[in-house]
Protein backbone atom coordinates (compact mmCIF):
# COMPACT_ATOMS: atom_id res chain seq x y z
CA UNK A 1 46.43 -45.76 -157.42
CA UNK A 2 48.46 -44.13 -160.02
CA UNK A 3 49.86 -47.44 -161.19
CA UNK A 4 47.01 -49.73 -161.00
CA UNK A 5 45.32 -46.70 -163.73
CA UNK A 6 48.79 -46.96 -166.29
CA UNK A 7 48.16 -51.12 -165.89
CA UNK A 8 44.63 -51.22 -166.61
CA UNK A 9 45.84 -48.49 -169.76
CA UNK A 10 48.20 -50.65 -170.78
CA UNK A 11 46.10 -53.86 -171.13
CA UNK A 12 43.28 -52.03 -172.96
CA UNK A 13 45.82 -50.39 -175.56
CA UNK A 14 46.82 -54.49 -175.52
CA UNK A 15 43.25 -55.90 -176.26
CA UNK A 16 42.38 -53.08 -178.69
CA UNK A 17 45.44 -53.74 -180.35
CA UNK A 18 44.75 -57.78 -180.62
CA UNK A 19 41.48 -56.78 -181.56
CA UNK A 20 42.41 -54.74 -184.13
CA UNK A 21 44.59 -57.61 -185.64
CA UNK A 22 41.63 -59.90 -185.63
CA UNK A 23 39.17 -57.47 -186.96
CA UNK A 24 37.56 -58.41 -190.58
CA UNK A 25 36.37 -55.16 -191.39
CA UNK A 26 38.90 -52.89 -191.86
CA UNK A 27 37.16 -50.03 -190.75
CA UNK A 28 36.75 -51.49 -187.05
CA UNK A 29 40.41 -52.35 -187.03
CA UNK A 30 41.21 -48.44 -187.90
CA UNK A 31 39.00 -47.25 -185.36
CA UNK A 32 40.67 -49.90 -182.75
CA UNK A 33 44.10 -48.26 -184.20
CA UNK A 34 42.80 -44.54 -182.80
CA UNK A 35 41.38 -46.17 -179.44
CA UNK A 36 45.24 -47.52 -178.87
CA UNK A 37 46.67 -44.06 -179.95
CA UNK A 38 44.20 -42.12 -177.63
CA UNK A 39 44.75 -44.66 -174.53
CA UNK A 40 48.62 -44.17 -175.29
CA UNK A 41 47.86 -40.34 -175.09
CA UNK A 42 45.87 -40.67 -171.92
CA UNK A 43 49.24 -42.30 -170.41
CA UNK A 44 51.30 -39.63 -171.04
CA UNK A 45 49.39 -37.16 -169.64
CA UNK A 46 49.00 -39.16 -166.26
CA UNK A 47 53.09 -40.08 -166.70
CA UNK A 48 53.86 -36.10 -166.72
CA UNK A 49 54.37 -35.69 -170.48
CA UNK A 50 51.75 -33.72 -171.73
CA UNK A 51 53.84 -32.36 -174.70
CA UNK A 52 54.39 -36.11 -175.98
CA UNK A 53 50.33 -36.47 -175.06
CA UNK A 54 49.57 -33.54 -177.29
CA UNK A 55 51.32 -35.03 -180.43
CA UNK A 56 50.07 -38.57 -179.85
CA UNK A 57 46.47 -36.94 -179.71
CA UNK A 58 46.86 -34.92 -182.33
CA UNK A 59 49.30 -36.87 -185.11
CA UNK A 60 48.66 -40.56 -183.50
CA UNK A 61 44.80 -40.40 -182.61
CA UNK A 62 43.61 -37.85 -185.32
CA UNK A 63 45.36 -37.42 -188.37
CA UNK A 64 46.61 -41.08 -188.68
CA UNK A 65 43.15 -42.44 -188.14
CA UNK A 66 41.67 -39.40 -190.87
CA UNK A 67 44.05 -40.37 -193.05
CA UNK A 68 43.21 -44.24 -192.95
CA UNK A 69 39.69 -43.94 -193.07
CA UNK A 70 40.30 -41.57 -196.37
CA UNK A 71 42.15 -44.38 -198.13
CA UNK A 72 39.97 -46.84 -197.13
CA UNK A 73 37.15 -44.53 -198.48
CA UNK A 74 39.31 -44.02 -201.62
CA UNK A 75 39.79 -47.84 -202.35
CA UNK A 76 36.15 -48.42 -201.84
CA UNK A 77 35.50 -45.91 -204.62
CA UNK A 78 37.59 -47.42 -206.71
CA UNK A 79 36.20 -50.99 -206.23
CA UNK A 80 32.99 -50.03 -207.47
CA UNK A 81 34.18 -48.40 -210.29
CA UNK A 82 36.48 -51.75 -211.39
């Protein structure tokens, strides 16, 4: 049961990732970004790691995707002001 869960995972970190590529807007493609670092997190805590899960959730999922969104918000600002 256990391994049929870390497959289906796996291919949704897969498709959010290939979505992500395709995206147009680049705010859908940073929110796909945290969606593949929160399904990664959700692994590790069913694989027994939930040290690793903790950092993914909180560097990979959180503060990666805060930190996008405020440079995309930055260079936004600055387009209107060009």
């Amino acid at each position: 049961m256990i391994s049929v869960f870390i497959i289906v995972t796996g291919m949704l970190m897969i498709a959010a990732g290939v979505l992500a590529v395709h995206q147009k807007h680049l705010l859908s493609a940073v929110i796909l970004a945290g969606v593949i670092s929160l399904l990664a997190s959700v692994l590790y805590i069913v694989l027994a790691a939930p040290d690793v899960a903790m950092t993914e959730a909180a560097i990979g999922s959180a503060l990666t995707t805060i930190v996008f969104l405020f440079a995309l918000k930055k260079i936004r600002e600055q387009d209107k002001h060009d």
